[in-house]
N, C-alpha and C. Protein backbone atom coordinates (compact mmCIF):
# COMPACT_ATOMS: atom_id res chain seq x y z
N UNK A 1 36.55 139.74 -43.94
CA UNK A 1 36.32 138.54 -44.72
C UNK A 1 36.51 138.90 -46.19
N UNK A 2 37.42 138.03 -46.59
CA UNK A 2 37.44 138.32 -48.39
C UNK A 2 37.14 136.95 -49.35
N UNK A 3 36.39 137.22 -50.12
CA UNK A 3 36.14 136.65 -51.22
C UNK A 3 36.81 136.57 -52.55
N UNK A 4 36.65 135.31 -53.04
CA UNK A 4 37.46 134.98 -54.33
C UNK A 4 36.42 134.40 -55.55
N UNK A 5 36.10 135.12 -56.76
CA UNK A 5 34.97 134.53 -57.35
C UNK A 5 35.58 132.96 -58.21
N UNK A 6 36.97 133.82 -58.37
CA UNK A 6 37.59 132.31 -59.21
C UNK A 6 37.52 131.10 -58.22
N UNK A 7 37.62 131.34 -56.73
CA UNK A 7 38.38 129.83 -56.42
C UNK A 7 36.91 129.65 -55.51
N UNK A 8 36.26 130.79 -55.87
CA UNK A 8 34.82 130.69 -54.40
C UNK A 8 34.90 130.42 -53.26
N UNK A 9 35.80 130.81 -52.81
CA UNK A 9 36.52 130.24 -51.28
C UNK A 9 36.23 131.81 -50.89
N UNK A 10 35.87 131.82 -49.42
CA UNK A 10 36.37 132.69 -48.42
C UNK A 10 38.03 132.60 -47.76
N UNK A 11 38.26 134.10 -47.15
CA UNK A 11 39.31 133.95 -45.99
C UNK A 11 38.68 135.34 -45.04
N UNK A 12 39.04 134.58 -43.81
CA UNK A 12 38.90 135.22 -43.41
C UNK A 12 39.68 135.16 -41.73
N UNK A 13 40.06 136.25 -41.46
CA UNK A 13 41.46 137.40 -41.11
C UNK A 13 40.88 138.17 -40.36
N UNK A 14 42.26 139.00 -39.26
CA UNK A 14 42.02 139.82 -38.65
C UNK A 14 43.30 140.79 -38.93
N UNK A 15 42.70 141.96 -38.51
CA UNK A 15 43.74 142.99 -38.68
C UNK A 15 43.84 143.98 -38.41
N UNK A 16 44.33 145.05 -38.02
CA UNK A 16 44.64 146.50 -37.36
C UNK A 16 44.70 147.46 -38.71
N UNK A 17 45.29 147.23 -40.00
CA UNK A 17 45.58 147.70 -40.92
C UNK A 17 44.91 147.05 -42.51
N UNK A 18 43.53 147.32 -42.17
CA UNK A 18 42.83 146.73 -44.05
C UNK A 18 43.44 146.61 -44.55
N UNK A 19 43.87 147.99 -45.13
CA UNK A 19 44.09 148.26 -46.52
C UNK A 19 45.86 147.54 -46.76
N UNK A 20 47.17 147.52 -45.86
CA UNK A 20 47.84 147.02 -45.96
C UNK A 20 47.87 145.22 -46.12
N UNK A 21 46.78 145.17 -45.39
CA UNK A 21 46.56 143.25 -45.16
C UNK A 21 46.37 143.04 -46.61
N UNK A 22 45.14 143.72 -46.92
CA UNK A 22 44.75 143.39 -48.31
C UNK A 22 45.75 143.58 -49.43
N UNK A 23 46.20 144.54 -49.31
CA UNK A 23 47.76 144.73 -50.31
C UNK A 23 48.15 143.60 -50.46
N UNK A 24 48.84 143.32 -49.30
CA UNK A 24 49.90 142.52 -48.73
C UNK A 24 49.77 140.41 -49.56
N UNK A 25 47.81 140.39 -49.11
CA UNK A 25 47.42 139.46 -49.98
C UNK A 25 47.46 139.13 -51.57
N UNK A 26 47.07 140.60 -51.56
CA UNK A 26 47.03 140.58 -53.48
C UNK A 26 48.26 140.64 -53.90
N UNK A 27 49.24 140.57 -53.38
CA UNK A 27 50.67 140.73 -53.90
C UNK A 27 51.01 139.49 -53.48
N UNK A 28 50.44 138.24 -52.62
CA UNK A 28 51.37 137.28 -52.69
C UNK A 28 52.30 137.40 -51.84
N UNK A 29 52.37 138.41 -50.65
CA UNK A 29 53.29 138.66 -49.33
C UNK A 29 53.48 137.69 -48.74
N UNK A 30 52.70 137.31 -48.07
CA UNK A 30 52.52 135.59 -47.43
C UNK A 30 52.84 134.77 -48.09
N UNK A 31 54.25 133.76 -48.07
CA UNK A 31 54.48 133.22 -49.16
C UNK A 31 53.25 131.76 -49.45
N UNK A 32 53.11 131.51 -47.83
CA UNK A 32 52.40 130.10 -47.41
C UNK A 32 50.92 130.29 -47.38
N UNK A 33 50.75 131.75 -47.47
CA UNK A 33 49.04 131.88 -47.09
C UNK A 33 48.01 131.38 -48.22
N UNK A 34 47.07 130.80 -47.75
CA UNK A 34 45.62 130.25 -48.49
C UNK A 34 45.36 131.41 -49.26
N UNK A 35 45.39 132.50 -49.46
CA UNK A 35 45.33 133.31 -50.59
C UNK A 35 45.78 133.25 -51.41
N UNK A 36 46.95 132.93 -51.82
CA UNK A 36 47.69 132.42 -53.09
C UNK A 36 47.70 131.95 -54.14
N UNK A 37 46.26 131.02 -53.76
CA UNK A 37 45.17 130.71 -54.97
C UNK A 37 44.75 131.16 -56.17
N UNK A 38 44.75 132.62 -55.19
CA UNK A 38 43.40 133.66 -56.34
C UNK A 38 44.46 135.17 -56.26
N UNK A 39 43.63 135.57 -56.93
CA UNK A 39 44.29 136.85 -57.07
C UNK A 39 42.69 137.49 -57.23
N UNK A 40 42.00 138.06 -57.10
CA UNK A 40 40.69 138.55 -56.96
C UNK A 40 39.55 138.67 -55.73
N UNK A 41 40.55 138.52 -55.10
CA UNK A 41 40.05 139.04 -53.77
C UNK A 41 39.57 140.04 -53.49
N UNK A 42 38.30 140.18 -53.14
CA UNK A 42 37.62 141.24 -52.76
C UNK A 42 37.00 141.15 -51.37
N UNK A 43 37.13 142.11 -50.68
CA UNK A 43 36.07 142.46 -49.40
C UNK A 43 35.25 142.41 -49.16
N UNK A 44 34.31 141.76 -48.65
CA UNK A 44 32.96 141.18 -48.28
C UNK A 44 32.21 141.51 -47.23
N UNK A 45 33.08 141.71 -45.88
CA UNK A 45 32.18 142.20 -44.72
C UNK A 45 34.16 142.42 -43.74
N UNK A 46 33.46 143.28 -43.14
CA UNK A 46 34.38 144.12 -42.08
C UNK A 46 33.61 144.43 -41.17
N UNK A 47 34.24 143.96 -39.56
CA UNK A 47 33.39 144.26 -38.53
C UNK A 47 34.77 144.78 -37.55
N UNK A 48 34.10 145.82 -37.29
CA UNK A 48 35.28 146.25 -36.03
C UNK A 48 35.12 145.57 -34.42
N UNK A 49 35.97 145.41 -33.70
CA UNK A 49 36.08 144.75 -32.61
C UNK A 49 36.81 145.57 -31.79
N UNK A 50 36.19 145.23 -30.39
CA UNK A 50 37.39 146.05 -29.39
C UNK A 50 38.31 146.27 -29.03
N UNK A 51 38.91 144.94 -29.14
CA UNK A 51 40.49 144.37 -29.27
C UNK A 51 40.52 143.26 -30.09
N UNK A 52 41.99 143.01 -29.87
CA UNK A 52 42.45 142.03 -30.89
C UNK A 52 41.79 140.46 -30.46
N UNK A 53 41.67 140.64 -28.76
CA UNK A 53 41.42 139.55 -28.78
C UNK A 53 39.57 139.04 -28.93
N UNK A 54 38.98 140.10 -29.27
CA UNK A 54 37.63 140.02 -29.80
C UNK A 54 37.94 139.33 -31.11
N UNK A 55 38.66 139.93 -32.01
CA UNK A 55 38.69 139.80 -33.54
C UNK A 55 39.15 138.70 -33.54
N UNK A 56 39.97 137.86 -32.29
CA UNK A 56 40.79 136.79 -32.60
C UNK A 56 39.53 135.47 -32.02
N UNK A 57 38.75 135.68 -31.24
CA UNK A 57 37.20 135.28 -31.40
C UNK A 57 36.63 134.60 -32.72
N UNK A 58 35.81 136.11 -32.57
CA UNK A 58 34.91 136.42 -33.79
C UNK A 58 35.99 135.18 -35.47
N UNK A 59 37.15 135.40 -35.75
CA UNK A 59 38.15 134.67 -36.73
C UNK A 59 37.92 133.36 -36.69
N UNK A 60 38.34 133.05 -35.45
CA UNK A 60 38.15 131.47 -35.07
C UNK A 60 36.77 131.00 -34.84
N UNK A 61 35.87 131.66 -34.17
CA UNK A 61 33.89 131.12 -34.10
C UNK A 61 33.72 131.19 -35.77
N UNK A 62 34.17 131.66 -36.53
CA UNK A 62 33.71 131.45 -37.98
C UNK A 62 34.59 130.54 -38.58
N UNK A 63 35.49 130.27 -38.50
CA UNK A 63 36.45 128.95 -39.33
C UNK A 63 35.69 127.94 -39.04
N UNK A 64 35.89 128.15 -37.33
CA UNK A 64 35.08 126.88 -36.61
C UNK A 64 33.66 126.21 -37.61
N UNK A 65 32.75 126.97 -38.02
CA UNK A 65 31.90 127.04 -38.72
C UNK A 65 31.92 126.51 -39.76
N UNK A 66 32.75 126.49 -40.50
CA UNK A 66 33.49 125.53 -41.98
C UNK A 66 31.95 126.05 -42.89
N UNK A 67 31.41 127.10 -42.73
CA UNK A 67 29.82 126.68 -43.90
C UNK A 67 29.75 128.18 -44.28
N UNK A 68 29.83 127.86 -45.84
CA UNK A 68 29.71 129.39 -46.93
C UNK A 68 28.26 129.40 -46.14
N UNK A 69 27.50 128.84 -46.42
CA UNK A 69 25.95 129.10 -46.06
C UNK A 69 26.03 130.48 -44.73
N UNK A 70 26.74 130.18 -43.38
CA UNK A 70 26.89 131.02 -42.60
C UNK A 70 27.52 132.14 -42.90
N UNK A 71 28.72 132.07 -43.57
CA UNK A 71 29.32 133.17 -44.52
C UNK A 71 28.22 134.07 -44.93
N UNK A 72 28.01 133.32 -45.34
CA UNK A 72 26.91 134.71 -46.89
C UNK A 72 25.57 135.08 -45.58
N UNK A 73 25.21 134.80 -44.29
CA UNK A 73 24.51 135.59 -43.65
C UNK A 73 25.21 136.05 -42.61
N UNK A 74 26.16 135.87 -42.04
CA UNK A 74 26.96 137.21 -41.65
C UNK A 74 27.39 138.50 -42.42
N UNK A 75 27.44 138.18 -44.10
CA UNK A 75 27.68 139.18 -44.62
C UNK A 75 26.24 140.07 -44.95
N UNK A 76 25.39 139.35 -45.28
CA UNK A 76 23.65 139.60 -45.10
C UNK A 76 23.42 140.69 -43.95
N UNK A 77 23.49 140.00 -42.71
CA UNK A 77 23.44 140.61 -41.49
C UNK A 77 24.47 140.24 -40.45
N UNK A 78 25.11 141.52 -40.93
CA UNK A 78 26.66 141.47 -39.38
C UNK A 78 26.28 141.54 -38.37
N UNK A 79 25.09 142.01 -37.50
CA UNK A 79 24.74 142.23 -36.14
C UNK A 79 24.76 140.52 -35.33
N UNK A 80 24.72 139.60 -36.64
CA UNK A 80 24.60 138.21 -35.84
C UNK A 80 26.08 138.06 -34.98
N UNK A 81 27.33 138.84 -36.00
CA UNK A 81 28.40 139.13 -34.84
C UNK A 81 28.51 139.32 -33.34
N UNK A 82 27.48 140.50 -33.47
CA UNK A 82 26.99 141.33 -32.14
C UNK A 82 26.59 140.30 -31.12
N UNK A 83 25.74 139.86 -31.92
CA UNK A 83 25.08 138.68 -30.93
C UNK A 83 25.89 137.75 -30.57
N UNK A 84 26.59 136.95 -31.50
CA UNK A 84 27.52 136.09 -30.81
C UNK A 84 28.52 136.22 -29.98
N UNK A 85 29.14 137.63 -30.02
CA UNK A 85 29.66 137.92 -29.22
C UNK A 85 29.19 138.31 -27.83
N UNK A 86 28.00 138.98 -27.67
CA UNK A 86 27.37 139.00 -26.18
C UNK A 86 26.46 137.67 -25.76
N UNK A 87 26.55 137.34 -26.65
CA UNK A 87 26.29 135.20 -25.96
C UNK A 87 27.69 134.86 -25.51
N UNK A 88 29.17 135.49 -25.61
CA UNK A 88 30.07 134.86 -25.10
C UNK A 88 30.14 135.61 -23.79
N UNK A 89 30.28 137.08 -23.49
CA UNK A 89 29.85 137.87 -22.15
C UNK A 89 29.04 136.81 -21.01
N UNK A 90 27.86 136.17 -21.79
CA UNK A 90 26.88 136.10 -20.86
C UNK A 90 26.99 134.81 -19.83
């Protein structure tokens, strides 16, 4: 999940490769992507997943969400990840 103080918007992404994604943003790679906004993007919370298709989960249960409020306590406490994800197991 990255943060923007200018535009106060979250994004938030999945990826195999941080540090390239994040490059890739701050440079404006994506010509169409919602990052494009800002240029001050910073990293906020990183949670590793088992596979892609966990991370592709976890991406979408938080868009779904549409609320900074939930944002800023997943970044508080990531284990609520944990949890939501073994509420989907169960």
């Amino acid at each position: 999940m990255l943060y923007s103080d200018s535009s106060q918007k979250f994004y938030i992404g999945e990826t195999n490769n941080l540090e390239s994604r994040i490059s890739k943003h701050q440079n404006h790679f994506y010509s169409n992507s919602f990052t494009k906004i800002a240029e001050d993007w910073k990293i906020v919370l990183t949670f590793d997943c088992i596979d892609r298709e966990e991370a592709i989960y976890l991406e979408n249960f938080i868009k779904r969400m549409k609320s900074k409020t939930f944002n800023n306590k997943i970044i508080a406490d990531p284990s609520i990840l944990k949890d939501i994800l073994f509420k989907r197991k169960s």
